[in-house]
Protein backbone atom coordinates (compact mmCIF):
# COMPACT_ATOMS: atom_id res chain seq x y z
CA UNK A 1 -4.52 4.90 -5.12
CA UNK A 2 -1.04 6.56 -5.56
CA UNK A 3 -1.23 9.67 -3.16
CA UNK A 4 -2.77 8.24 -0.60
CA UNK A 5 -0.56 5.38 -0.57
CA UNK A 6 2.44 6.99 -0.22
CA UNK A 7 1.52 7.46 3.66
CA UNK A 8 1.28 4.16 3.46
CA UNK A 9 5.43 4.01 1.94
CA UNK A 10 7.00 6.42 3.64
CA UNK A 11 7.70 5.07 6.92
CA UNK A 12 9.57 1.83 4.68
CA UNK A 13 11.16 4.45 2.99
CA UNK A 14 12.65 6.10 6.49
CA UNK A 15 13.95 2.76 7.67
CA UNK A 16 15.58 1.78 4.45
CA UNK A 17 17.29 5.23 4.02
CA UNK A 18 17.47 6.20 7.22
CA UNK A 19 15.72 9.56 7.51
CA UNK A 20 13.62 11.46 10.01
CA UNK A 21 10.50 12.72 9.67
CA UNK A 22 11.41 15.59 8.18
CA UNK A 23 13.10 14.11 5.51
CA UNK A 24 10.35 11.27 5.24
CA UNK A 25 7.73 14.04 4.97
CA UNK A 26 9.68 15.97 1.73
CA UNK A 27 8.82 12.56 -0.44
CA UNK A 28 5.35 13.59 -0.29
CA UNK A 29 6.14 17.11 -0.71
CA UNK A 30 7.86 16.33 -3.59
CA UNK A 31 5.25 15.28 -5.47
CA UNK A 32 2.59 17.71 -3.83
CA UNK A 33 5.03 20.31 -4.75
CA UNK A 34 5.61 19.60 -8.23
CA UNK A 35 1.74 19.33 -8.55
CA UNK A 36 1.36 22.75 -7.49
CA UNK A 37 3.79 23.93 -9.59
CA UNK A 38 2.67 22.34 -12.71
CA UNK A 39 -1.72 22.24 -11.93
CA UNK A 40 -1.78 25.94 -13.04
CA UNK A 41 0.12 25.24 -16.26
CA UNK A 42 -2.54 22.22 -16.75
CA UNK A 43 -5.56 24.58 -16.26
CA UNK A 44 -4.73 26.84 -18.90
CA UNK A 45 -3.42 24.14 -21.27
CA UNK A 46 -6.87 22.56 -21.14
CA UNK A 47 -8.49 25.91 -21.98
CA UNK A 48 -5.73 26.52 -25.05
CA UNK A 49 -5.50 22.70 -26.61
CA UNK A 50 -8.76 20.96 -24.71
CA UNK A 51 -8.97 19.18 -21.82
CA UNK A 52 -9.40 16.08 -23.38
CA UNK A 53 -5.99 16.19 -24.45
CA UNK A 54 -4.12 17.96 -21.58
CA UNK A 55 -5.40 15.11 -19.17
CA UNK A 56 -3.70 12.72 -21.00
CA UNK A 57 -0.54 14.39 -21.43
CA UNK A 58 -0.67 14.84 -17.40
CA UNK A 59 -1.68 11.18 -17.04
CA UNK A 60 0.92 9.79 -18.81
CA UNK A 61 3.38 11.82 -17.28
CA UNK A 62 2.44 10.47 -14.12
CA UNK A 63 2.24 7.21 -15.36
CA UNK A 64 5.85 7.03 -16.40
CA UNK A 65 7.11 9.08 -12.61
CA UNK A 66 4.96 6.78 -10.79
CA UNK A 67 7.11 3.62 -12.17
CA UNK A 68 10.43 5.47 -12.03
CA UNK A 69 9.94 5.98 -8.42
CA UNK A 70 9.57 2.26 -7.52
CA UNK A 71 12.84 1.80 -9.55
CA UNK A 72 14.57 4.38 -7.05
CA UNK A 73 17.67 3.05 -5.26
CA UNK A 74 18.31 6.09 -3.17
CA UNK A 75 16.36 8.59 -0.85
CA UNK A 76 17.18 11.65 -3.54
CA UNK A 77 16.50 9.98 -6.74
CA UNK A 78 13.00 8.43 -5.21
CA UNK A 79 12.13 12.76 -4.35
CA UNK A 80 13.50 13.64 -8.43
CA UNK A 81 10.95 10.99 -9.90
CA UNK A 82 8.48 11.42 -7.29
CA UNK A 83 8.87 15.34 -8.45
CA UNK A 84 7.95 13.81 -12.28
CA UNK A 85 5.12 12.13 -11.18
CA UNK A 86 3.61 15.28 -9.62
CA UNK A 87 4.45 17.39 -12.86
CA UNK A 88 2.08 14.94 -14.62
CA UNK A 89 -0.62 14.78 -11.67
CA UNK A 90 -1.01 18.83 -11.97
CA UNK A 91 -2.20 19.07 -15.47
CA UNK A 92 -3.61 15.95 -14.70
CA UNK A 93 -5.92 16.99 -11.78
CA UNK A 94 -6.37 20.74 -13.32
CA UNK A 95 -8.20 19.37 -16.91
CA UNK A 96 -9.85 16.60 -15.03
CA UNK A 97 -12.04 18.77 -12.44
CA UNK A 98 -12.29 21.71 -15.54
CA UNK A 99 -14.07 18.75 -17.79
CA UNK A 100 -16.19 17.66 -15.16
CA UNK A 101 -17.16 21.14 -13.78
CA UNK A 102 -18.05 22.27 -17.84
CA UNK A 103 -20.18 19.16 -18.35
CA UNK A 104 -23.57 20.38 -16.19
CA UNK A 105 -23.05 23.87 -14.51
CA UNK A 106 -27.05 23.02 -12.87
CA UNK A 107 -26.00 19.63 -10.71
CA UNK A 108 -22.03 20.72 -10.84
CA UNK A 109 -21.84 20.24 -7.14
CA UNK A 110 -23.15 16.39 -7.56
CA UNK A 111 -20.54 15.86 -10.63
CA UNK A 112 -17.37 17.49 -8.80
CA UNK A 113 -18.74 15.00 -5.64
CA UNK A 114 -18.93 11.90 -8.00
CA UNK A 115 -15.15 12.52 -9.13
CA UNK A 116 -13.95 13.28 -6.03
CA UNK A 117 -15.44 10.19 -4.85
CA UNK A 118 -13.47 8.19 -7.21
CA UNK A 119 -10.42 9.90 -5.80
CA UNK A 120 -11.86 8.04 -2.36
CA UNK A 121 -12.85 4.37 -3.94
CA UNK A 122 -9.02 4.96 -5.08
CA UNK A 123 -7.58 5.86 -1.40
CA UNK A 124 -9.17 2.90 -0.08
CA UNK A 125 -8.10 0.60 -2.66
CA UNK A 126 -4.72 1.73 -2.61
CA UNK A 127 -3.39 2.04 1.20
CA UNK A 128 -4.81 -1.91 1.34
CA UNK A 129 -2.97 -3.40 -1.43
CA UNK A 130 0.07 -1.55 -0.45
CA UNK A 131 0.29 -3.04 3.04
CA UNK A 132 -0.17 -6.43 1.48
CA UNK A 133 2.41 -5.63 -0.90
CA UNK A 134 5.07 -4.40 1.42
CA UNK A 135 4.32 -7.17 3.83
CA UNK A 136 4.95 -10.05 0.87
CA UNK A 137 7.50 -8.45 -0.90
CA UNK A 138 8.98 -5.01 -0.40
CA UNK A 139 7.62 -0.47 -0.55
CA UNK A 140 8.63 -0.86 -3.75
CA UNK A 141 6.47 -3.32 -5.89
CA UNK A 142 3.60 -0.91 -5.02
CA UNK A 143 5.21 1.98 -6.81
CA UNK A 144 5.16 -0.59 -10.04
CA UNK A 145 1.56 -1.82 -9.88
CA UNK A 146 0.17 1.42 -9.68
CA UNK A 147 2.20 2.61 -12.42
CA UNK A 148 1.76 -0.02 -14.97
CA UNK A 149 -1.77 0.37 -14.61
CA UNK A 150 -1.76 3.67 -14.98
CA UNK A 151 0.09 3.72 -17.99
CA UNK A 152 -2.70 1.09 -19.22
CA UNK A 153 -5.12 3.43 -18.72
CA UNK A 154 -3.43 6.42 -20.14
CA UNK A 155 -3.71 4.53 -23.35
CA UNK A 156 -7.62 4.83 -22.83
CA UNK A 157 -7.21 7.99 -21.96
CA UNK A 158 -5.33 9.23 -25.62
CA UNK A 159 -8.04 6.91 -27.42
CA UNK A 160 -10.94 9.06 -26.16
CA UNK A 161 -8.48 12.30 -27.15
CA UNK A 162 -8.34 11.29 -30.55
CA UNK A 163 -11.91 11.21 -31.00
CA UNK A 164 -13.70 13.38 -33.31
CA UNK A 165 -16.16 14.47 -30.26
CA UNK A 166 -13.02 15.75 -28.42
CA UNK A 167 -11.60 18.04 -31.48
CA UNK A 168 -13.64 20.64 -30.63
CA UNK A 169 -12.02 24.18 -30.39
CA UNK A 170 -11.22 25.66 -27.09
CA UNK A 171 -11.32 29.31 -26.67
CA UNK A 172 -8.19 31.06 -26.64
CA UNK A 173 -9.27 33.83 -24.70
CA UNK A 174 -6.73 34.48 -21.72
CA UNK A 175 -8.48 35.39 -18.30
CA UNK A 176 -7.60 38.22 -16.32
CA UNK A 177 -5.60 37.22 -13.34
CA UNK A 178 -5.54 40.60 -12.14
CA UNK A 179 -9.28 40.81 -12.11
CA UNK A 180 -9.66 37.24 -10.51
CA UNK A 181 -7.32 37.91 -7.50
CA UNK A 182 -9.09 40.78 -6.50
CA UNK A 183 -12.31 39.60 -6.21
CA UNK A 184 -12.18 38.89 -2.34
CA UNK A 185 -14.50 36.01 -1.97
CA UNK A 186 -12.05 34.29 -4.23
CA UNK A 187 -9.06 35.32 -2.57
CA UNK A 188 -11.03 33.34 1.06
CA UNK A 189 -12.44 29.90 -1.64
CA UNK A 190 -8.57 29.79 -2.37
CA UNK A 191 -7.50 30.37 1.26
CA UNK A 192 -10.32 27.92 2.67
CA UNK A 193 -9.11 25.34 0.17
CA UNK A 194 -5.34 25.91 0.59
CA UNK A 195 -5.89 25.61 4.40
CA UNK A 196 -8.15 22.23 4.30
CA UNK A 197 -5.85 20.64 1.84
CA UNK A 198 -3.12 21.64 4.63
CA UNK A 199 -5.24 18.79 6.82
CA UNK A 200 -5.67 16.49 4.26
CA UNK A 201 -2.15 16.41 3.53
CA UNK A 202 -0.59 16.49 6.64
CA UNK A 203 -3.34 13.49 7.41
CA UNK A 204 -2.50 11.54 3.93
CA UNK A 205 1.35 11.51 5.71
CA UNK A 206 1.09 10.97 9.54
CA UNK A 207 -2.39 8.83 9.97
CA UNK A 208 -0.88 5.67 9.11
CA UNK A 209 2.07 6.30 11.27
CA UNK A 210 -0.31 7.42 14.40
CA UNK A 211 -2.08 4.44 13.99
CA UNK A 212 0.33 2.21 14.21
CA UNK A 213 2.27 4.13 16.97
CA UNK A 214 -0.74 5.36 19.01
CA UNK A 215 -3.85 3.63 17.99
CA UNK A 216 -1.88 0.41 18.45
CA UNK A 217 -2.70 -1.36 15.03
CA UNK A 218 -0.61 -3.47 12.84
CA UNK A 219 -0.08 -2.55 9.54
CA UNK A 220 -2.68 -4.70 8.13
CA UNK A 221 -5.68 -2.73 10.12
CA UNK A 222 -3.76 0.43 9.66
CA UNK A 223 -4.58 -0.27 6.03
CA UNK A 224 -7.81 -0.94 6.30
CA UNK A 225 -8.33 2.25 8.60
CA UNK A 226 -6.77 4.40 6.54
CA UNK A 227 -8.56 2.95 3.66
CA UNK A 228 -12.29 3.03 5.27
CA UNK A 229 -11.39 7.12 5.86
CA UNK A 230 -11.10 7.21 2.10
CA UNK A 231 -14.69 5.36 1.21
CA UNK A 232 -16.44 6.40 3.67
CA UNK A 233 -14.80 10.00 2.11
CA UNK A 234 -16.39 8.74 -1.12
CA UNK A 235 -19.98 8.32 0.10
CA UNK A 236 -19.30 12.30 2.04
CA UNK A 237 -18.19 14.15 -1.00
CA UNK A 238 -21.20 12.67 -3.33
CA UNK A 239 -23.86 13.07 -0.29
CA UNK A 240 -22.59 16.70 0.29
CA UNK A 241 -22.09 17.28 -3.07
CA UNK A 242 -25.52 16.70 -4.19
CA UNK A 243 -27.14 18.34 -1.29
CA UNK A 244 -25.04 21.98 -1.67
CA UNK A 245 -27.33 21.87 -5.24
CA UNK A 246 -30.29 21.70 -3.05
CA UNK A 247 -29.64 23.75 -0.40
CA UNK A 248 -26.24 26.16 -1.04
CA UNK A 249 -22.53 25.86 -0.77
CA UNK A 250 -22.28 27.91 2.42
CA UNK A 251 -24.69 25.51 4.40
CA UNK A 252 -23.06 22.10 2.95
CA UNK A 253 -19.68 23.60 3.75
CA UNK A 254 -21.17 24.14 7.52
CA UNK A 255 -22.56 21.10 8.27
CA UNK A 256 -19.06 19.14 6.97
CA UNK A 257 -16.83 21.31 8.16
CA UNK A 258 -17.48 21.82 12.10
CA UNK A 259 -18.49 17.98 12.54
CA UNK A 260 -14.81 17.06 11.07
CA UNK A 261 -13.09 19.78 13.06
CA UNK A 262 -14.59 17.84 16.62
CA UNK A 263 -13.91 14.49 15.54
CA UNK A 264 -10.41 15.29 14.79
CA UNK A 265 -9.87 16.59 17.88
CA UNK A 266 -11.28 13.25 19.44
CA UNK A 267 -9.52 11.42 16.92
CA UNK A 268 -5.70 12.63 17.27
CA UNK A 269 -6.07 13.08 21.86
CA UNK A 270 -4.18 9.78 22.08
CA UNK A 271 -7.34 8.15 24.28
CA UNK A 272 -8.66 6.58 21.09
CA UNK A 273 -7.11 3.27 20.19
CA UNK A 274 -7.80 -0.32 18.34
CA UNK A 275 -10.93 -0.98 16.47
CA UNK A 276 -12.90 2.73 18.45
CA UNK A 277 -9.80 4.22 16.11
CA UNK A 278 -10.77 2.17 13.36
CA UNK A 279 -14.31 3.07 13.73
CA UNK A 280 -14.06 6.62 14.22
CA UNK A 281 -11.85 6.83 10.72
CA UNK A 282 -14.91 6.02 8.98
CA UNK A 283 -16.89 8.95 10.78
CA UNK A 284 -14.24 11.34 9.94
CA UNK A 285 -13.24 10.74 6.34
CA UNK A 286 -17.28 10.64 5.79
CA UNK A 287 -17.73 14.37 7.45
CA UNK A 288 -13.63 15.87 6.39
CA UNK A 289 -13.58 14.57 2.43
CA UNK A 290 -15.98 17.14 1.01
CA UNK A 291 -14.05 20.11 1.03
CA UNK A 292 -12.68 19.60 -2.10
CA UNK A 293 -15.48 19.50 -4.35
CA UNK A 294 -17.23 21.51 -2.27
CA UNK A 295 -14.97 24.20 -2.68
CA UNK A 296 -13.76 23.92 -6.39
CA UNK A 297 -17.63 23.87 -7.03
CA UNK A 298 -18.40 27.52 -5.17
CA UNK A 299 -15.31 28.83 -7.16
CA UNK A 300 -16.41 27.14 -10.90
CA UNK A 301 -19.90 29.22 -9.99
CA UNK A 302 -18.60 32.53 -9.75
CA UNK A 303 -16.64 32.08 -13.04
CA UNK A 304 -17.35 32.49 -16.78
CA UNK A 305 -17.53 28.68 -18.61
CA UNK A 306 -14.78 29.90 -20.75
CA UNK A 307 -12.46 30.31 -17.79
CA UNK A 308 -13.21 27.04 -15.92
CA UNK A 309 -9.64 25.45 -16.97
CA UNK A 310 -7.60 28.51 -15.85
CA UNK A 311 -9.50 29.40 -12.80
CA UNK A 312 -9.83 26.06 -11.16
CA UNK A 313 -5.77 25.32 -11.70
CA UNK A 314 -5.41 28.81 -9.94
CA UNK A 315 -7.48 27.64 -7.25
CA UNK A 316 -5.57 24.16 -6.98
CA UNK A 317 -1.94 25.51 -6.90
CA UNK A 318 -3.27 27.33 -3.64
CA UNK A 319 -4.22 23.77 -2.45
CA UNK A 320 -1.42 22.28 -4.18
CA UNK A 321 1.45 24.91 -2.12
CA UNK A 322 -0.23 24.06 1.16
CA UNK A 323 -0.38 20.54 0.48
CA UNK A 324 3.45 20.08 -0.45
CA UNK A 325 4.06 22.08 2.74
CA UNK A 326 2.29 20.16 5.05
CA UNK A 327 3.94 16.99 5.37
CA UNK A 328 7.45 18.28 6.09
CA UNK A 329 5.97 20.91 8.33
CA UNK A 330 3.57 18.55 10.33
CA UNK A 331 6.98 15.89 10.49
CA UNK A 332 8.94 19.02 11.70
CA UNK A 333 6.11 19.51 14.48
CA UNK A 334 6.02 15.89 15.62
CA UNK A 335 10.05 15.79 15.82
CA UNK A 336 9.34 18.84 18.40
CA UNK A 337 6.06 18.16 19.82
CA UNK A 338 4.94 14.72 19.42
CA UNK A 339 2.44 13.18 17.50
CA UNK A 340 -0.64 14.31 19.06
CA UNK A 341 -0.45 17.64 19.66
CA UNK A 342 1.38 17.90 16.02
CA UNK A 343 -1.36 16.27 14.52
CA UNK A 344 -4.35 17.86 16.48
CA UNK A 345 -2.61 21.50 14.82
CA UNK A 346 -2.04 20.28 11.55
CA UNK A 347 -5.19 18.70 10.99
CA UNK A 348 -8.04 19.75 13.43
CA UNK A 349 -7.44 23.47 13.84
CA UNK A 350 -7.08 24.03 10.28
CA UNK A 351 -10.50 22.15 9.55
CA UNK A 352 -12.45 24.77 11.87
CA UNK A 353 -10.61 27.68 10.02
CA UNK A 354 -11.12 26.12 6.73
CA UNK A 355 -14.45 26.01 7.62
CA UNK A 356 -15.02 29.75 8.71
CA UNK A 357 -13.14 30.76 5.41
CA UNK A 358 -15.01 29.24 3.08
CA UNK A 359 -18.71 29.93 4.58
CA UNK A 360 -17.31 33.31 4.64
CA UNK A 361 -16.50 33.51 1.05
CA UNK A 362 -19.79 32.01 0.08
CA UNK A 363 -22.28 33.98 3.04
């Protein structure tokens, strides 16, 4: 609900504080970039302490960020707690997709697709209530609903860590970073990843903004757009989730990937407008949302168990950097190129190499 509503915020944001896009697109970054910093730290803390515990340490982090922001009364305190908030969604994000990828190795790619489908349920959830929100009262007041909730929940969270099922001892054993980051298949999961979460991002910050400008919708539909791309996204990650354990990685990766790199194109050409936008958000975010578990799923099956924490927060700081780039890089691109062609090279292209990468990796 949170990171995918902040495309939602941002363009509030650049009125109130008078930014460009450049600017607008660091608030994101912020958090992405904090994220990144921090998910690698969170991978190996939930292989040292148990990642139980280390994604409730992240959550609450978050939690408390996520409520600070809302409180923000300028453009460079909003970045500093938005910063806070990503600290806490790195170790977070890190123990949460460790746990789940440790549970079943057999029907991991199903499991990774169920979370990351929650991740969707959340994005279209989330972009909704915030348009509601900022049309009755103000960008703000979303900032404090999510975080309240989420600091509810982060009491769950440290009641399921103190159980005596969770206690269990975590091996200590460091891996070998040098020996991971040679092995070359890895170095193209972590590219493909890096490069598709480049799309994502760059999407989770402009859509709602190209809707409104080019596809001509008010911010209610833009909402409901933007939030059909995310459950539709939900449905895509389980369906391709579950059938890379049937039939491989490589071939799920394919038959996502190269779909979502034509739609974009057809999506961001500026024809496309009103409810044919509308409709065509709930083709791509079914085809384009995969990627993730897809991806984290090839890497978690090349790895020893013991490593799972560690690995997959290497892998997600690679997502993590792109992902904090993107939004200030695609904003720089539509200052100098407009929208369309900005978004057709931040988004598009890099689905088509994402997808050559990571079939690569995998073939």
């Amino acid at each position: 609900m949170f990171r995918l509503s902040i495309g939602m915020i941002i363009p509030e944001a650049m009125r109130e504080y008078n930014l460009i896009e450049a600017e607008g697109g660091a608030l994101l970054t912020s958090l992405l970039g904090a994220t990144a910093i921090f998910i690698t730290i969170g991978g190996n803390l939930s292989d040292r302490i148990g990642k139980y515990v280390a994604m409730s340490i992240g959550f609450t982090i978050m939690s408390f960020g996520m409520v600070l922001a809302g409180r923000s009364i300028g453009y460079y305190e909003m970045l500093f707690f938005l910063f806070i908030a990503g600290i806490g969604s790195g170790i977070f994000t890190a123990s949460l997709y460790a746990f789940v990828g440790d549970i079943q190795p057999g029907s991991r790619g199903a499991l990774v697709g169920i979370t990351n489908a929650f991740y969707g349920i959340g994005g279209f959830i989330g972009p909704w209530i915030t348009a509601i929100l900022i049309l009755k009262n103000d960008w703000h007041s979303p900032f404090y609903l999510m975080g309240l909730l989420a600091l509810t929940l982060s009491c769950f969270l440290w009641a399921g860590a103190s159980n005596k099922d969770n206690k269990k001892k975590e091996s200590r054993t460091k891996i070998n970073y040098r020996s991971f980051l040679r092995d070359i298949n890895i170095i193209f999961l972590c590219a493909a990843i890096a490069i598709a979460n480049f799309a994502f991002s760059s999407y989770s910050a402009w859509a709602p903004s190209y809707l409104n400008k080019i596809g001509m919708l008010d911010l209610s539909d833009v909402g409901l757009a933007f939030g059909s791309y995310s459950i539709t996204g939900a449905l895509g990650a389980i369906f391709y989730g579950t059938l890379s354990d049937k039939i491989g990685r490589r071939k799920s990766i394919m038959a996502s990937g190269f779909p979502a790199f034509f739609i974009s194109l057809f999506y961001f050409s500026g024809q496309i407008k009103y409810a044919s936008l509308m409709l065509l958000s709930v083709v791509l975010g079914f085809t384009s949302y995969a990627y993730w578990n897809l991806t984290i799923s090839a890497l978690q099956d090349r790895i020893d168990n013991r490593y799972i924490g560690s690995a997959t927060g290497i892998m997600l700081s690679f997502a993590l950097i792109s992902a904090a780039i993107a939004p200030a890089a695609s904003g720089f691109m539509i200052t100098n190129y407009g929208i369309s062609i900005a978004l057709i090279l931040s988004i598009a292209l890099p689905q088509l190499i994402y997808t050559i990468f990571a079939s690569k990796a995998i073939g």
